[in-house]
Protein backbone atom coordinates (compact mmCIF):
# COMPACT_ATOMS: atom_id res chain seq x y z
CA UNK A 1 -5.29 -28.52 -165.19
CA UNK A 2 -8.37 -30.52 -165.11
CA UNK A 3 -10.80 -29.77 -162.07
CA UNK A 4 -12.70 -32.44 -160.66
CA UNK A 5 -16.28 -32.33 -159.29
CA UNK A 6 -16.05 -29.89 -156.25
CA UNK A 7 -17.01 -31.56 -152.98
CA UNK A 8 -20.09 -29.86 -152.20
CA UNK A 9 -20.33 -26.86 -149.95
CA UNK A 10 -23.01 -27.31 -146.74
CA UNK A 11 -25.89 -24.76 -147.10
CA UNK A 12 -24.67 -22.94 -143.92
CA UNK A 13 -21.12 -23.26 -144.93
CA UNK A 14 -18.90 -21.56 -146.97
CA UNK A 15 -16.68 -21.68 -149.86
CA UNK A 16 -13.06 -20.82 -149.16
CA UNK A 17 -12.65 -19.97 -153.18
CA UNK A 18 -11.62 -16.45 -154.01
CA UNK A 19 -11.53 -15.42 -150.19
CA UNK A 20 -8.97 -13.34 -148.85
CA UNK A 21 -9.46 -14.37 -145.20
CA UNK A 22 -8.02 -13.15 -141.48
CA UNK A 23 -5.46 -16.10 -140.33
CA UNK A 24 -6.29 -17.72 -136.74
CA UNK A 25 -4.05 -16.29 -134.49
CA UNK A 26 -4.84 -16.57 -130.56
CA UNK A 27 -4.67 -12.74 -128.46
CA UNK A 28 -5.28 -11.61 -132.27
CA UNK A 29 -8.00 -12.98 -133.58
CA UNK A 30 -10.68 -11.92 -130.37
CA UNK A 31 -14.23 -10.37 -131.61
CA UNK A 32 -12.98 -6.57 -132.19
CA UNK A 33 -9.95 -7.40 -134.42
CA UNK A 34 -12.58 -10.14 -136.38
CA UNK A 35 -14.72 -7.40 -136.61
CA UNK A 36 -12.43 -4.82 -137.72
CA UNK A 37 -11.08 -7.01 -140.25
CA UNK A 38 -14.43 -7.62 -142.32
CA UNK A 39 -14.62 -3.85 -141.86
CA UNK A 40 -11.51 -3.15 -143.94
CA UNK A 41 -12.47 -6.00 -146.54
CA UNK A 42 -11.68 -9.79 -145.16
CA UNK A 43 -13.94 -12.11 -147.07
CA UNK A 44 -13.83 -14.49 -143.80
CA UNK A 45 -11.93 -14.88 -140.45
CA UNK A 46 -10.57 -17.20 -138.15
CA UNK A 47 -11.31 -17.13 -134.40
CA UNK A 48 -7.85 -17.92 -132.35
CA UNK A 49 -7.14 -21.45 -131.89
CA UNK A 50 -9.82 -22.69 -128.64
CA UNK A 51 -8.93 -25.88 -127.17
CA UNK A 52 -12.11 -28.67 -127.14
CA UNK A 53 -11.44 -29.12 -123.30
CA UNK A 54 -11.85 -25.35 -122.79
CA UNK A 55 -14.93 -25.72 -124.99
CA UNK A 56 -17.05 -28.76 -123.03
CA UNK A 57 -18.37 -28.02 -120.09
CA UNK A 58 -19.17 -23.92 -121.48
CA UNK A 59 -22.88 -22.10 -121.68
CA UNK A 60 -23.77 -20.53 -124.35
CA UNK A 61 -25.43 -17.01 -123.37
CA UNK A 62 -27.38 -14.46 -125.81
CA UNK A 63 -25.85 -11.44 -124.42
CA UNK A 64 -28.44 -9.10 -125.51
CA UNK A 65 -26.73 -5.34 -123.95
CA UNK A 66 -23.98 -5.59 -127.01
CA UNK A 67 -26.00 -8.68 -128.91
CA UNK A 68 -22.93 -10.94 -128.85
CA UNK A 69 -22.92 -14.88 -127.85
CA UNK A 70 -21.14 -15.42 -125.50
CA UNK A 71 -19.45 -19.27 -124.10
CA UNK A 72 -18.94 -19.05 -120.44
CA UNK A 73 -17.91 -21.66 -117.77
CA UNK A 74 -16.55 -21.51 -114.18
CA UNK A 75 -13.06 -21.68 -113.36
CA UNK A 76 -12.03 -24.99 -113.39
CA UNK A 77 -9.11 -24.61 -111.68
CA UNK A 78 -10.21 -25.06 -107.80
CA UNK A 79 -9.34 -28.84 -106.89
CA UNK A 80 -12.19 -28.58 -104.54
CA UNK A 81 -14.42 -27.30 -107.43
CA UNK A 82 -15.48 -24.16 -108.45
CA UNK A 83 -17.43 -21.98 -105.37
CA UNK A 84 -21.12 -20.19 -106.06
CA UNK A 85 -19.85 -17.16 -105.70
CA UNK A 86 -16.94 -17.52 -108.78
CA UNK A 87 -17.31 -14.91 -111.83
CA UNK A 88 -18.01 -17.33 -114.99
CA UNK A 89 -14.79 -17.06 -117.35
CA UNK A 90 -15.62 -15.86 -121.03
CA UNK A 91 -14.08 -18.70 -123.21
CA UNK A 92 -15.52 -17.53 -126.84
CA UNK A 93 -17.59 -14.46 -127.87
CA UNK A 94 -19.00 -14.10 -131.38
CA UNK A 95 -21.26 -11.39 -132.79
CA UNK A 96 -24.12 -13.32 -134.99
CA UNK A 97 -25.28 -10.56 -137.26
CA UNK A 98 -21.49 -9.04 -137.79
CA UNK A 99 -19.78 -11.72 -138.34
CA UNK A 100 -21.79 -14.97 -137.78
CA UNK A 101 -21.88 -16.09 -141.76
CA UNK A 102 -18.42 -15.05 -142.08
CA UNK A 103 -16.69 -16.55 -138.97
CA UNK A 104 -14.68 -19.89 -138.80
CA UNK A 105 -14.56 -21.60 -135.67
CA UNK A 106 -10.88 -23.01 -135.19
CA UNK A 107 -10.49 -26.22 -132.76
CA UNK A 108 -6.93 -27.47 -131.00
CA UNK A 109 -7.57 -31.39 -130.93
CA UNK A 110 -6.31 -34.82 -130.60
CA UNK A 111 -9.33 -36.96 -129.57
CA UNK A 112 -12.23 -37.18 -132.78
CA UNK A 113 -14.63 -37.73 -129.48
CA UNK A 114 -13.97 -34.42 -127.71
CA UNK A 115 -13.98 -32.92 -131.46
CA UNK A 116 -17.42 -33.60 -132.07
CA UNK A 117 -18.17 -32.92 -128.64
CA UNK A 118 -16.37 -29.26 -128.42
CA UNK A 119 -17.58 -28.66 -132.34
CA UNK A 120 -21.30 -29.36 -131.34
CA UNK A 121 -21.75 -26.65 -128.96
CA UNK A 122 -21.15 -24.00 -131.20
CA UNK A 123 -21.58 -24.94 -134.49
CA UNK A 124 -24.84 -23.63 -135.39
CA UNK A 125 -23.38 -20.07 -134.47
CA UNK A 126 -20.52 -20.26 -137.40
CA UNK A 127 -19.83 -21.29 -141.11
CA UNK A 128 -17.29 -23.76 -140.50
CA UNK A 129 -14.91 -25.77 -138.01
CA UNK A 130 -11.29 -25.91 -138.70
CA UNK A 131 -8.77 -28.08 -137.21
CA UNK A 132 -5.25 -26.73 -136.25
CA UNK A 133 -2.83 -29.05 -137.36
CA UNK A 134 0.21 -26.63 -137.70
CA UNK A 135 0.18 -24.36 -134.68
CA UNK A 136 3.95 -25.55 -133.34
CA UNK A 137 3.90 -23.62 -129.75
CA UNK A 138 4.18 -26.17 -126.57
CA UNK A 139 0.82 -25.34 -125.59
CA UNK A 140 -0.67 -27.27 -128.38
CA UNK A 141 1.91 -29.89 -129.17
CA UNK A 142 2.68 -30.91 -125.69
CA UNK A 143 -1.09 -32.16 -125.65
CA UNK A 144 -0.87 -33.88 -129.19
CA UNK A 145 -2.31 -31.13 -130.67
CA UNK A 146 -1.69 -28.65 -133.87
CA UNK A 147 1.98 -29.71 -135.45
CA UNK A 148 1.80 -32.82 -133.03
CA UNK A 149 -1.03 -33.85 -135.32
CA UNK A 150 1.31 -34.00 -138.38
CA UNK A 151 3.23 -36.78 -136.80
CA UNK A 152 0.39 -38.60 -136.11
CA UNK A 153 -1.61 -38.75 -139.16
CA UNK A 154 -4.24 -41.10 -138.62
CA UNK A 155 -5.63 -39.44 -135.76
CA UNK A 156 -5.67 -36.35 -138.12
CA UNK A 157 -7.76 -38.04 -140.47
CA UNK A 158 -9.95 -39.53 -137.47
CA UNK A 159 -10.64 -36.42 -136.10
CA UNK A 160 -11.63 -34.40 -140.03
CA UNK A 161 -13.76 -38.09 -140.56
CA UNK A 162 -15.67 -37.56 -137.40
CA UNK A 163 -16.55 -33.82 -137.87
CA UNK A 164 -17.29 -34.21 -140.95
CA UNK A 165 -20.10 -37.31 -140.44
CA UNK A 166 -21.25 -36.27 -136.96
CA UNK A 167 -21.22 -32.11 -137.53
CA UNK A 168 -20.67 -30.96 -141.50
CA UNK A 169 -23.44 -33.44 -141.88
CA UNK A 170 -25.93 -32.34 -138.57
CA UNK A 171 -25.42 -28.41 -138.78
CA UNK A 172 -24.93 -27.98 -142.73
CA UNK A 173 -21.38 -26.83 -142.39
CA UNK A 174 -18.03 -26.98 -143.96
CA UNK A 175 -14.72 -29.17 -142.22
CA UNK A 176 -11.55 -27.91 -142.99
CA UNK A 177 -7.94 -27.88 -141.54
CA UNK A 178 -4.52 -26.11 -141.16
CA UNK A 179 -1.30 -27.64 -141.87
CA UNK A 180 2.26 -27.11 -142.32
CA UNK A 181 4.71 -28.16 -144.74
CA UNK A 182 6.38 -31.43 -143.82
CA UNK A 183 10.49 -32.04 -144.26
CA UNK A 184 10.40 -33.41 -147.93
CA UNK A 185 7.59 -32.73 -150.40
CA UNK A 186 7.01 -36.47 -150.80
CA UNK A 187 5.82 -36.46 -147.58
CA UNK A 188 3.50 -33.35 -147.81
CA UNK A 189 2.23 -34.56 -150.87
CA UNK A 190 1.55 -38.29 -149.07
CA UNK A 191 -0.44 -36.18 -146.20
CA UNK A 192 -2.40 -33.81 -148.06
CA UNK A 193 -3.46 -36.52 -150.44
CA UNK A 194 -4.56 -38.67 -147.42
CA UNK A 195 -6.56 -35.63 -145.71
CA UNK A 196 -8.41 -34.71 -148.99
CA UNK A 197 -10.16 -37.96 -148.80
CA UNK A 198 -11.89 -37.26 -145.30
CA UNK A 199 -14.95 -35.03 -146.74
CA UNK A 200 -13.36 -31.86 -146.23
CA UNK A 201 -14.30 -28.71 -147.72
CA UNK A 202 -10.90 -26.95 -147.13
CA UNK A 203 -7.52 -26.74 -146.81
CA UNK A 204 -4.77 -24.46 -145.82
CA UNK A 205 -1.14 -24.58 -145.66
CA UNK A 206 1.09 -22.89 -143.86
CA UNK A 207 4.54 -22.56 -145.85
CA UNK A 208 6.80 -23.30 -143.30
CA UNK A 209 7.71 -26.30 -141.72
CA UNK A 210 7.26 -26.91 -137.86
CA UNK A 211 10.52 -25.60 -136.56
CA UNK A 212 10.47 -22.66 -138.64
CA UNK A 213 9.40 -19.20 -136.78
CA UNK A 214 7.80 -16.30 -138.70
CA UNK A 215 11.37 -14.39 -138.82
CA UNK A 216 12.21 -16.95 -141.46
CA UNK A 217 11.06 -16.59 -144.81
CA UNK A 218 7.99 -18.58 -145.77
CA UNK A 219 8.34 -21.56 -148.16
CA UNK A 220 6.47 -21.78 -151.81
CA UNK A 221 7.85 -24.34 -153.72
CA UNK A 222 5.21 -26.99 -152.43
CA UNK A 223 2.51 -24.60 -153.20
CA UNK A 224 1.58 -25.57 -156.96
CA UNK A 225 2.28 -29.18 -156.15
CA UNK A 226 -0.12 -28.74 -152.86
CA UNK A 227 -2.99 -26.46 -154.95
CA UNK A 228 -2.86 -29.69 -157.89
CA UNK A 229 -3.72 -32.37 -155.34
CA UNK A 230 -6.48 -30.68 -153.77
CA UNK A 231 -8.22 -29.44 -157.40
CA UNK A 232 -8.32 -32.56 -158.48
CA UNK A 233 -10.15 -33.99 -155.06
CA UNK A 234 -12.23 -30.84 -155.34
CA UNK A 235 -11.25 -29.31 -152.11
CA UNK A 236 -10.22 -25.66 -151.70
CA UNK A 237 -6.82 -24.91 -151.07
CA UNK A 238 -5.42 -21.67 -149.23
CA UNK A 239 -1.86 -20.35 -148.67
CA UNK A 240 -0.76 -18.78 -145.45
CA UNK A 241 3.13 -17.17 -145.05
CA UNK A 242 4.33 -13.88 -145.46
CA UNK A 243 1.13 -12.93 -147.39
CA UNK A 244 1.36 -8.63 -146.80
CA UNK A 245 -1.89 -7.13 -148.24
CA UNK A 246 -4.93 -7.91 -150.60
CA UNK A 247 -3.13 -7.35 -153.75
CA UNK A 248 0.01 -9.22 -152.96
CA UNK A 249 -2.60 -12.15 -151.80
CA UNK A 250 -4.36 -11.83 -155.13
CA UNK A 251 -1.05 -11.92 -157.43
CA UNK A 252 -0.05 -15.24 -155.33
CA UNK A 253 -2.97 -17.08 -155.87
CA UNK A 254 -2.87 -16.56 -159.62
CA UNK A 255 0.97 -17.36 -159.59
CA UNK A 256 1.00 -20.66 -157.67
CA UNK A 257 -2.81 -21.35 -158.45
CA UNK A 258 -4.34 -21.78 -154.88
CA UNK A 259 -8.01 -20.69 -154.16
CA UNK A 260 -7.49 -18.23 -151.48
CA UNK A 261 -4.95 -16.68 -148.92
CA UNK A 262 -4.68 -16.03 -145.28
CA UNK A 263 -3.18 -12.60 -144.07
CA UNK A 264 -1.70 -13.26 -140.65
CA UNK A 265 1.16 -10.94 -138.84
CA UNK A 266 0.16 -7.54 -140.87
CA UNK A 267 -3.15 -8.11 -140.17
CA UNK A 268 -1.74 -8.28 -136.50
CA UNK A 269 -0.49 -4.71 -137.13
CA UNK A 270 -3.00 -2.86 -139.27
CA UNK A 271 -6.17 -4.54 -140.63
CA UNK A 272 -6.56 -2.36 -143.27
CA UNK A 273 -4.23 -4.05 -145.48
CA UNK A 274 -7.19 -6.09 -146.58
CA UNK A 275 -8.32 -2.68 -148.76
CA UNK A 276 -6.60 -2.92 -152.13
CA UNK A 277 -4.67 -0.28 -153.35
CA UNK A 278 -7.35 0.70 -155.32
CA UNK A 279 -9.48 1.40 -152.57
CA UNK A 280 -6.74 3.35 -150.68
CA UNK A 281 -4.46 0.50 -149.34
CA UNK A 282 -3.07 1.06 -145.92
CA UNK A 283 -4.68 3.66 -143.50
CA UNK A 284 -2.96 5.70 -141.04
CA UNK A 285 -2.47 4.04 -137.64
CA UNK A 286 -4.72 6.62 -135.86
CA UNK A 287 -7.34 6.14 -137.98
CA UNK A 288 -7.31 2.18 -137.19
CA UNK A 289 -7.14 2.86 -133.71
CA UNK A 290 -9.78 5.11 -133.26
CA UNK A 291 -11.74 2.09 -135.36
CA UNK A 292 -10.09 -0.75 -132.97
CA UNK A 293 -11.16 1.05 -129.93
CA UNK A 294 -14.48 2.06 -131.10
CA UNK A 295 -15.19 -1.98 -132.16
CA UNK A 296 -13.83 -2.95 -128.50
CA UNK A 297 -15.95 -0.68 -126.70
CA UNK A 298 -18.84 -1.88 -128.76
CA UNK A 299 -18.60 -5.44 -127.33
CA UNK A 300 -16.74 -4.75 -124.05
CA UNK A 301 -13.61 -6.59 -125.16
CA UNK A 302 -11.24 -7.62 -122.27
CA UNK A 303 -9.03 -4.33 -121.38
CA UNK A 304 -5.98 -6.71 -121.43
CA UNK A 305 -6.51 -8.13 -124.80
CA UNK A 306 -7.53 -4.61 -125.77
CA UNK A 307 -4.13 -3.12 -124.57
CA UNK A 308 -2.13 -6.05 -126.09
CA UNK A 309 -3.60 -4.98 -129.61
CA UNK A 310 -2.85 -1.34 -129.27
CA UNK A 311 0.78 -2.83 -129.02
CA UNK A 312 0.83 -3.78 -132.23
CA UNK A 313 -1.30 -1.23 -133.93
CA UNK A 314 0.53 1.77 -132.25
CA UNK A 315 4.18 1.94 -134.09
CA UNK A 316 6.74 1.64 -131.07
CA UNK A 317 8.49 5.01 -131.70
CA UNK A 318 5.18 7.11 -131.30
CA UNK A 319 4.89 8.82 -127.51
CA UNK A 320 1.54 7.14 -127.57
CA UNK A 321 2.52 3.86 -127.53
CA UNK A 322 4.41 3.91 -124.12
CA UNK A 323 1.53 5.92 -122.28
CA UNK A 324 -1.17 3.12 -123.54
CA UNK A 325 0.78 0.79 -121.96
CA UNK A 326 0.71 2.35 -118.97
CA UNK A 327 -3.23 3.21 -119.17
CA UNK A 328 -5.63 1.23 -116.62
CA UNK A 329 -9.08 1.86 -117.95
CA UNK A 330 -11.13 2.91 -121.39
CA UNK A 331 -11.48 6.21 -120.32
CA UNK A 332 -7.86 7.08 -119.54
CA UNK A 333 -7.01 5.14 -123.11
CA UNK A 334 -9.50 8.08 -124.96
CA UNK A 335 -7.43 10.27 -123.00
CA UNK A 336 -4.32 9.49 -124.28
CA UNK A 337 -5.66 8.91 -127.67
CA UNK A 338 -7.55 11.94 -127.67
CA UNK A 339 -10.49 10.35 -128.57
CA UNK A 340 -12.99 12.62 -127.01
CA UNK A 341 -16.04 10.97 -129.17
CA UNK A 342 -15.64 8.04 -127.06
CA UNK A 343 -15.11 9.00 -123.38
CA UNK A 344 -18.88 8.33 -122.63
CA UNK A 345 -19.22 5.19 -123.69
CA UNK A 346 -15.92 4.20 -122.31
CA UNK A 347 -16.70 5.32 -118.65
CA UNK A 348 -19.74 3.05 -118.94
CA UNK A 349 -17.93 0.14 -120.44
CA UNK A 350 -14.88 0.87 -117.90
CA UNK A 351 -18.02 0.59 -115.15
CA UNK A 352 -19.41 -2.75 -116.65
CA UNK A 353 -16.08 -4.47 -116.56
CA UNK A 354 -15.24 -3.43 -113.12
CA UNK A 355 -12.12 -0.96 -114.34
CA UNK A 356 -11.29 2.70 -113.08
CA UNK A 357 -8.78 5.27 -113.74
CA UNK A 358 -5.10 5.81 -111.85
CA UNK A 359 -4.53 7.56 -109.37
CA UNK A 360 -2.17 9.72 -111.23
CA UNK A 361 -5.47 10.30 -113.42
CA UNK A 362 -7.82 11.34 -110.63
CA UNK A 363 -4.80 13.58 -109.31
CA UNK A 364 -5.28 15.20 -112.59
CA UNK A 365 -8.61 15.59 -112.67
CA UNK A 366 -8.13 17.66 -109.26
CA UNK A 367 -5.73 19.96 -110.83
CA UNK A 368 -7.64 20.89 -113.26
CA UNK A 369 -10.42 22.23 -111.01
CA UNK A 370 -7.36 24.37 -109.00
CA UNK A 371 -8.41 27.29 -111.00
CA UNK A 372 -6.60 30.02 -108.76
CA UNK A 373 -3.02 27.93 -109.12
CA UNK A 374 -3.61 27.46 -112.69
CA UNK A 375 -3.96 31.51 -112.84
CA UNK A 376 -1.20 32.43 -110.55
CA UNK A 377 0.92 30.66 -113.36
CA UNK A 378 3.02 28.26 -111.31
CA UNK A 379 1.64 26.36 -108.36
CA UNK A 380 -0.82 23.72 -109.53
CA UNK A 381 -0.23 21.39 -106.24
CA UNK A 382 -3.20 19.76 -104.97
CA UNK A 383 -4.76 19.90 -101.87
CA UNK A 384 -5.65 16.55 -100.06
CA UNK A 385 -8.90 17.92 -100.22
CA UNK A 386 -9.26 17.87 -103.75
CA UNK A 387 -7.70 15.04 -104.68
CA UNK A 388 -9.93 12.89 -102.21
CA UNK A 389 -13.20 14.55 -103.73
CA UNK A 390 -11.98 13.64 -107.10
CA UNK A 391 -11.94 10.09 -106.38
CA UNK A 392 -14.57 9.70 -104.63
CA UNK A 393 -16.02 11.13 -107.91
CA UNK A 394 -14.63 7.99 -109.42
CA UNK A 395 -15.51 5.63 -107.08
CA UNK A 396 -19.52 7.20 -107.20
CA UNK A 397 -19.47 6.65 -111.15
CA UNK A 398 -18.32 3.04 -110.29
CA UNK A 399 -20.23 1.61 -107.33
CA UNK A 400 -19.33 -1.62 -105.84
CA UNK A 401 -15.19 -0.97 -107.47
CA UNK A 402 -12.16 -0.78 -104.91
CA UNK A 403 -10.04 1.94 -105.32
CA UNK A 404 -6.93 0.14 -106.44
CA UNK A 405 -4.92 1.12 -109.78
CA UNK A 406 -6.42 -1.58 -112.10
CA UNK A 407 -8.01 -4.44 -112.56
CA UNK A 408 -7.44 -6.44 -115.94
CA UNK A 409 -10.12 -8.81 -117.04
């Protein structure tokens, strides 16, 4: 196969050749699970899917206590506008010097104004902007975004056109975009042909077409076919379906003859599987817990998003996995974990972010100082007494926090 001259990567952006990358994937692709990927070996990853709307209208803040970025706005959704005294919302946080060179900024679109727009307040924190043109949830399509996109082509190209003139070209960075197989490979081949001439740097494809769900097996015959027209316009082509591990991802790109893969759903479940089996392959779930919840104390990830990752990293048939679900705060997680090397820094995390134990927790806590019931053998009831002085022992570690069960950020 004959390759033609490569269109040339931006000096702050990156080439997607050879990488073995983390796919976008929103609740799943948030700072700790980034970070936890390059840990375990991803060459790059993909921030989840933000909307340009959600985007415009954000601050960018240098959050220096865990040296993060961080894109804030007010709620936006007061008719009479936001009040003074609202909390800011956290739309995006990155982490420059952890994963700054190695992080790809992916944009839901259908408007090349409100591209550029969205794109220009944070591209000089990341190595490249990628369209979603594949993601087929309601969420996205409804608003003419991700698959919506495929259907309307020219818009597509409008969008990748603008980027790349107005951003690639300002802030030194590589365009890209994600797509999905169409219904007949003449018309995939018609599309990816047409996108290849925008100035992009990168492609990837999804194997599946837009109705298809991740149950169903992914689709390769398109792959060489794809991986020829984008060699010979230079661009770098990546496959994404049903990709498992490092090694599998390697063997695929040397069978079908794309320059890189995504790893998507077992990321989802255990990161590690970007180690080859060389290195040790898959670690132990504990082990990549201990690691999630170390990363996520580290930048003082949202307790909700942090719980909804435990669900997929704990298996479903381990006790642990029902009591994490049930857990309301960092510390009572470590608890449960028995992660004892972390209970400091997750009582002052669990203070920052405005969350406290159960009351079932602080019961505990009482029983344990009931040293005579303990020794009698049998009657570990608390006393009113103790139970109250045990939260108020919560409540003084966590000033300003009512004493409710929860509160999820």
């Amino acid at each position: 196969m004959t390759t033609a001259t490569r269109v040339a990567i931006p000096r702050n952006g990156v080439d997607y050749r050879g990488k073995i990358v983390l796919a976008p994937m929103v609740r799943s692709g948030e700072l700790p699970s980034r970070l936890l990927a390059l840990k375990y070996g991803a060459d790059l990853v993909w921030g989840p899917e933000t909307v340009d709307r959600a985007l415009i209208g954000t601050t960018r803040r240098v959050n220096a206590t865990i040296s993060t970025v961080d894109f804030t706005r007010l709620p936006s959704n007061n008719l009479k506008g936001p009040k003074s005294s609202q909390k800011e919302s956290l739309i995006y946080r990155l982490h420059p010097s952890r994963e700054g060179r190695n992080l790809i900024f992916q944009m839901g679109t259908s408007s090349p104004e409100r591209a550029v727009q969205a794109a220009r307040l944070i591209a000089g924190d990341v190595a490249g902007i990628d369209v979603n043109a594949g993601c087929p949830k309601p969420f996205s399509t409804s608003g003419g975004m991700g698959a919506a996109l495929l259907k309307t082509p020219d818009t597509l190209c409008a969008i990748l056109e603008a980027l790349v003139r107005d951003i690639g070209s300002e802030y030194e960075i590589g365009i890209s975009v994600k797509i999905r197989l169409l219904e007949t490979p003449e018309m995939t081949e018609k599309l990816v042909r047409k996108l290849c001439r925008t100035g992009i740097t990168g492609l990837t494809v999804h194997c599946r077409t837009t109705p298809m769900r991740p149950r169903e097996r992914a689709i390769r015959d398109q792959l060489r076919m794809i991986a020829g027209i984008c060699n010979e316009a230079g661009v770098a082509c990546l496959m994404n379906g049903d990709v498992e591990n490092r090694d599998m991802a390697l063997q695929l790109m040397q069978e079908f003859g794309v320059d890189g893969a995504m790893i998507a759903t077992c990321a989802e479940s255990n990161p590690s599987c970007f180690r080859t089996k060389e290195a040790g392959g898959l670690l132990p779930w504990r082990e990549v817990v201990h690691q999630y919840v170390r990363t996520a104390l580290e930048v003082e990830n949202r307790w909700g998003n942090t719980k909804f990752l435990l669900g997929q990293l704990i298996p479903g048939k381990e006790a642990a996995y029902r009591k994490v679900t049930g857990a309301k705060s960092y510390q009572e997680l470590c608890k449960i974990l028995d992660l004892g090397d972390l209970e400091h820094e997750a009582a002052d995390v669990d203070r920052r972010l405005g969350l406290q134990p159960s009351t079932s927790q602080a019961v505990n806590q009482a029983k344990a100082t009931n040293k005579s019931a303990k020794a009698a053998g049998g009657d570990v009831r608390v006393t009113k007494e103790q139970a109250s002085k045990s939260l108020r022992s919560v409540k003084e570690a966590m000033p300003g926090v009512p004493p409710v069960l929860g509160i999820e950020t």
